[in-house]
C-alpha atoms as a PDB file:
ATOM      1  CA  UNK A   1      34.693 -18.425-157.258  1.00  0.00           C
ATOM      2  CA  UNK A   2      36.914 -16.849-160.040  1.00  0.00           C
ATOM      3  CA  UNK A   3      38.675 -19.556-162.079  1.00  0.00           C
ATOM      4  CA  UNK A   4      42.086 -20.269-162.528  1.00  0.00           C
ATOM      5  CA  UNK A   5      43.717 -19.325-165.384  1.00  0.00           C
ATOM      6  CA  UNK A   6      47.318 -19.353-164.304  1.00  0.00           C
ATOM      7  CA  UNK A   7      47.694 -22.597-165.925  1.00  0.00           C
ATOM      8  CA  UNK A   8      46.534 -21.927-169.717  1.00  0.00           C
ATOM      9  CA  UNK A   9      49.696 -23.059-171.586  1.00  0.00           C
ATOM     10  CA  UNK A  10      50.846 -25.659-168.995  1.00  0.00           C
ATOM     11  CA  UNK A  11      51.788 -28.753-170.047  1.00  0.00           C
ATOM     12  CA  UNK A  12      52.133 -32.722-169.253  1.00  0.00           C
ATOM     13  CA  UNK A  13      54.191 -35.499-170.905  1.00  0.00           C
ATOM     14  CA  UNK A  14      52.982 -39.358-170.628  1.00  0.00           C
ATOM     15  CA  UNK A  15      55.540 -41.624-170.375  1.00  0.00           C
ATOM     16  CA  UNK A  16      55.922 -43.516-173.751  1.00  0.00           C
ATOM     17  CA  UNK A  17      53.149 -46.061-174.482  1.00  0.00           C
ATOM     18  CA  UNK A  18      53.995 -49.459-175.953  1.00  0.00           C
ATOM     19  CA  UNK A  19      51.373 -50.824-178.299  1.00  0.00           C
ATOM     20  CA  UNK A  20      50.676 -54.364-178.349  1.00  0.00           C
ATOM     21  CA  UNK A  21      48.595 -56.186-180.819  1.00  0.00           C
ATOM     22  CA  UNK A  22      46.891 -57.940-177.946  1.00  0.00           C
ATOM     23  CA  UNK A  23      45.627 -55.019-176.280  1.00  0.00           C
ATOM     24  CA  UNK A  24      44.519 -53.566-180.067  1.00  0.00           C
ATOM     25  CA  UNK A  25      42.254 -57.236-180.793  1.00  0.00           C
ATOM     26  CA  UNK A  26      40.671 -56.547-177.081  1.00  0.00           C
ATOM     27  CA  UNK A  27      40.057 -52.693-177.698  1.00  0.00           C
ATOM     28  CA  UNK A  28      38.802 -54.056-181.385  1.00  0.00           C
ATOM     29  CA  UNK A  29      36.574 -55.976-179.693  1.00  0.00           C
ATOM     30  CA  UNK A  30      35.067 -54.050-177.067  1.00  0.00           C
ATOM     31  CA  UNK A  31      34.155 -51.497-179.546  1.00  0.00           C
ATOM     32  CA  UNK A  32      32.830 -54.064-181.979  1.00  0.00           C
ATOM     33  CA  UNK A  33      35.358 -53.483-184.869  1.00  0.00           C
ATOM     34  CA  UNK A  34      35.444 -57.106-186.833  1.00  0.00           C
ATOM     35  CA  UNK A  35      37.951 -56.331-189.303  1.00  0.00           C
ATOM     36  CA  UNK A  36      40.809 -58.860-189.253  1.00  0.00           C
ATOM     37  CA  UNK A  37      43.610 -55.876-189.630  1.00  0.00           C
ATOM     38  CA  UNK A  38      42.559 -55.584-185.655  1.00  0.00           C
ATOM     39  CA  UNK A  39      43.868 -58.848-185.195  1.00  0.00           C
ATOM     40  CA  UNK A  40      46.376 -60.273-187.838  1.00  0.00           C
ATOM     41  CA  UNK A  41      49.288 -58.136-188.811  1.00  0.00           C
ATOM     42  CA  UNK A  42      49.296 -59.838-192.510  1.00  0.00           C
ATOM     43  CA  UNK A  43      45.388 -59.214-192.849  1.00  0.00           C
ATOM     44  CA  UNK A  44      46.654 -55.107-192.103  1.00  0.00           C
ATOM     45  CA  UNK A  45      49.938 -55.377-194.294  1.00  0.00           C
ATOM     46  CA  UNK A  46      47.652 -56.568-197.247  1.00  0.00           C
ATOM     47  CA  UNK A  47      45.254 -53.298-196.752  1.00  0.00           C
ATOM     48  CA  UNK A  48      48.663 -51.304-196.791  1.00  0.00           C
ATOM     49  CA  UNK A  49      49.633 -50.715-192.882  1.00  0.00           C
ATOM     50  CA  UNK A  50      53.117 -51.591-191.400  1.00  0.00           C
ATOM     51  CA  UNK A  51      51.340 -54.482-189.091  1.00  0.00           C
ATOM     52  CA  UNK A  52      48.203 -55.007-187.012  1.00  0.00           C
ATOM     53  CA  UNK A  53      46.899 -51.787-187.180  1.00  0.00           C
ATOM     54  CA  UNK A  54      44.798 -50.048-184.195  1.00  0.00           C
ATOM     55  CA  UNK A  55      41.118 -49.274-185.021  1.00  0.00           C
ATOM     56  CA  UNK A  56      41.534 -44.501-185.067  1.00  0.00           C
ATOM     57  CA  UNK A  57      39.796 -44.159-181.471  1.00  0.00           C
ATOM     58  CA  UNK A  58      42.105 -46.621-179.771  1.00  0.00           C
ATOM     59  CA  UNK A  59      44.123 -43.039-179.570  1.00  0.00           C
ATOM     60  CA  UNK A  60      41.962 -42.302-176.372  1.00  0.00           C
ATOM     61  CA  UNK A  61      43.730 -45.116-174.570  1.00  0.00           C
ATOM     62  CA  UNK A  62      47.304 -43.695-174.722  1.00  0.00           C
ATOM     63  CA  UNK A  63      45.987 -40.233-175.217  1.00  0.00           C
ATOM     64  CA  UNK A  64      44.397 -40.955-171.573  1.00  0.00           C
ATOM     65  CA  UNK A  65      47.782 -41.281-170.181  1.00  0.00           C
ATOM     66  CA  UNK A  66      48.646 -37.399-170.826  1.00  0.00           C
ATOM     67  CA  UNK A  67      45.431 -35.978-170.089  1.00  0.00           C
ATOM     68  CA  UNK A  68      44.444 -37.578-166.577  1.00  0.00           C
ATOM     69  CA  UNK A  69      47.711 -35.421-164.847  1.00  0.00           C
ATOM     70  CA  UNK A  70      46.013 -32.782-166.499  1.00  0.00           C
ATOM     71  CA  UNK A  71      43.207 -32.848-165.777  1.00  0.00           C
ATOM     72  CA  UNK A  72      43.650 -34.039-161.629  1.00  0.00           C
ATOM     73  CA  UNK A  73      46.640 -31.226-161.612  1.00  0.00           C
ATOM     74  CA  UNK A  74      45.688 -29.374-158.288  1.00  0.00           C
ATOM     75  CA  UNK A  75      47.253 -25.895-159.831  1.00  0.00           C
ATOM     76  CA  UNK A  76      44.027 -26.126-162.546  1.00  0.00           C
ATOM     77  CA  UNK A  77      41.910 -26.738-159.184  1.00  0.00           C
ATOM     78  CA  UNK A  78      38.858 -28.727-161.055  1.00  0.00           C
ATOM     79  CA  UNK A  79      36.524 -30.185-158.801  1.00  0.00           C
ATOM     80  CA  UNK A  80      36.793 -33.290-160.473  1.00  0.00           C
ATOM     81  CA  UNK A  81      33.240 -34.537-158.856  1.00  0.00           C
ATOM     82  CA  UNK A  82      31.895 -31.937-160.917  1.00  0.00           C
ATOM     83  CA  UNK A  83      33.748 -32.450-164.030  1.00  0.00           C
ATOM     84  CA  UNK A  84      31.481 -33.696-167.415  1.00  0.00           C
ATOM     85  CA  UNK A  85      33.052 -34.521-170.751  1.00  0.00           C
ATOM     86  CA  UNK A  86      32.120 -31.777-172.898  1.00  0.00           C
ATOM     87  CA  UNK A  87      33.749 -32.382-176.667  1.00  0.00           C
ATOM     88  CA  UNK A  88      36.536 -34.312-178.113  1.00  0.00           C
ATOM     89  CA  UNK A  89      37.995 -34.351-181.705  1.00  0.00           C
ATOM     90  CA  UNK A  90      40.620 -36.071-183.207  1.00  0.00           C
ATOM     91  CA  UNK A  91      42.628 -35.224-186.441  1.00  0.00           C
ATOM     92  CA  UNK A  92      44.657 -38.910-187.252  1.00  0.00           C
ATOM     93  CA  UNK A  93      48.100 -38.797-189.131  1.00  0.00           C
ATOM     94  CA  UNK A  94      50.175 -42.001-188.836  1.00  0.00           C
ATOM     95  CA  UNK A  95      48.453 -45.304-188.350  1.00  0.00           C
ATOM     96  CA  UNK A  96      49.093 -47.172-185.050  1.00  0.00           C
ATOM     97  CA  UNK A  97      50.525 -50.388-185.614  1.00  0.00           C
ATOM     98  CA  UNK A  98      51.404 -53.290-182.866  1.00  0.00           C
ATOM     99  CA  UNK A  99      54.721 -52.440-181.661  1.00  0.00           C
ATOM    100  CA  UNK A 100      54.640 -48.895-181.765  1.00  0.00           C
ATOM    101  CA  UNK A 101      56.201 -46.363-178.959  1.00  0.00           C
ATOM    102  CA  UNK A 102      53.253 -43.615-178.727  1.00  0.00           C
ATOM    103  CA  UNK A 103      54.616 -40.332-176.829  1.00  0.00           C
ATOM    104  CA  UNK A 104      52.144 -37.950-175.628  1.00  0.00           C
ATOM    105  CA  UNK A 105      52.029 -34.328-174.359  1.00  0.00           C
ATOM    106  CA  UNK A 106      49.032 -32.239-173.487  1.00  0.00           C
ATOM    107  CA  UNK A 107      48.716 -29.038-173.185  1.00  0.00           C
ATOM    108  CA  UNK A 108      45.971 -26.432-171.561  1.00  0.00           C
ATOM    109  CA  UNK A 109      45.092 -24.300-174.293  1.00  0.00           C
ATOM    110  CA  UNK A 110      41.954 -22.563-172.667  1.00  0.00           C
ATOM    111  CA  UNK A 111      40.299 -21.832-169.393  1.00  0.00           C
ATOM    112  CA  UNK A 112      37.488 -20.134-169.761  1.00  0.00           C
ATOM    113  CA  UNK A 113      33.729 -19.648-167.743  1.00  0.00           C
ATOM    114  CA  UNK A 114      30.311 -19.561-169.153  1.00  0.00           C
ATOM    115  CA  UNK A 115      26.612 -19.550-167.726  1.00  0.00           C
ATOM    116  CA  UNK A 116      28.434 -20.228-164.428  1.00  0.00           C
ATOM    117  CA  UNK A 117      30.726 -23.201-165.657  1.00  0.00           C
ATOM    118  CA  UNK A 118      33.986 -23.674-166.140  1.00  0.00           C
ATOM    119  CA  UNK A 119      35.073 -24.991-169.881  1.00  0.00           C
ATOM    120  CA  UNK A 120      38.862 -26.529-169.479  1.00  0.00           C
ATOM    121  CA  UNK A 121      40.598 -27.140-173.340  1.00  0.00           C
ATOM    122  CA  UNK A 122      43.574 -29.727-173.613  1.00  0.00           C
ATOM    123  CA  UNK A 123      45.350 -29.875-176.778  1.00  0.00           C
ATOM    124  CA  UNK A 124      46.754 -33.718-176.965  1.00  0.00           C
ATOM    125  CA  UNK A 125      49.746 -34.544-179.606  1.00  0.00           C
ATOM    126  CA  UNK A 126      50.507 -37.940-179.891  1.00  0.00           C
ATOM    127  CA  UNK A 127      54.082 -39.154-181.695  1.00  0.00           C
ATOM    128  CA  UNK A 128      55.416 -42.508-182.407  1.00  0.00           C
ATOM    129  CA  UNK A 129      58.668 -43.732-182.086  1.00  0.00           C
ATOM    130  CA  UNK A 130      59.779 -42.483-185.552  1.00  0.00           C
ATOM    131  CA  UNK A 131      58.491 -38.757-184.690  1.00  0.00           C
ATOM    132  CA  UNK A 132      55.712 -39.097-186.995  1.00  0.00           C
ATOM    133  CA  UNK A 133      52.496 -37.576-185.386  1.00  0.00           C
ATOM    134  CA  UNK A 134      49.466 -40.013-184.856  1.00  0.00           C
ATOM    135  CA  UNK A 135      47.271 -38.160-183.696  1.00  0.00           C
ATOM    136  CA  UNK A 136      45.832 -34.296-182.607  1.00  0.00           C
ATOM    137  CA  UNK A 137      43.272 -34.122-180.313  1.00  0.00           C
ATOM    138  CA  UNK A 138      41.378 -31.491-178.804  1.00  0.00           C
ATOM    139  CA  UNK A 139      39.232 -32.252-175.235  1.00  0.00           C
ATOM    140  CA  UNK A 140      37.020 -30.039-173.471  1.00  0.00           C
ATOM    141  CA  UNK A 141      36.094 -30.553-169.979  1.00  0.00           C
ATOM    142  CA  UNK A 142      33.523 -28.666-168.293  1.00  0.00           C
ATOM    143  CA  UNK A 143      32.977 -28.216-164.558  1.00  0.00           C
ATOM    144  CA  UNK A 144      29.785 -27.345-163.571  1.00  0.00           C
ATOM    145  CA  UNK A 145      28.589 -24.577-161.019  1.00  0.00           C
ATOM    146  CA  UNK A 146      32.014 -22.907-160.963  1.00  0.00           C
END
């Protein structure tokens, strides 16, 4: 089966994410990040943030929010049973602080297939509610036995 490439340059909008410091302590602690700037807004203000700061990887959880469309969008026709996380990386700008409004857009930058699998590329730009961008992240998804 050829793949689709129809869709390289497509691209998906989240709705705005609201950040709350509750949801930051709970993400801190799943991922085992004990630093009180997780969890205490005057803790993060005396290390230099705006407020209760989110540990950098808490970008996956809004970041989610534009990439699953993408990635269940029936035009890119994955076969989503078949679908392994390949790579991600992340370039942070502006910290995420409790009370932030995160916008994010995705776009499909690549579709491409090798050894007989298909290698999906999502470009992920992440703004807050002052324009300022928090965070640029690449994601490849591979689909095996295209």
């Amino acid at each position: 089966m050829a793949l689709k490439t129809d869709a390289v340059g497509k691209k998906w909008s989240s709705d705005p994410f609201t950040v709350e410091g509750e949801r930051i302590a709970k993400y801190a602690d799943a991922v085992g990040e004990g630093s009180p700037i997780y969890r205490d807004a005057e803790a993060a203000k005396a290390e230099g943030f705006r407020g209760q700061v989110a540990p950098p990887m808490f970008c996956v959880v809004y970041g989610m929010l534009g990439l699953a469309p993408a990635v269940i969008d029936p035009e890119l026709e994955m076969n989503f049973a078949r679908l392994v996380h390949g790579s991600q990386e992340f370039i942070w700008g502006e910290p995420v602080c409790a009370g932030d409004l995160i916008s994010t857009e995705v776009e499909c930058t690549s579709i491409t297939e090798r050894n007989g699998n298909g290698f999906y590329v999502f470009e992920q730009v992440s703004t807050n509610q002052d324009g300022a961008e928090t965070v640029r992240g690449t994601w490849t998804n591979i689909v095996r036995g295209v």
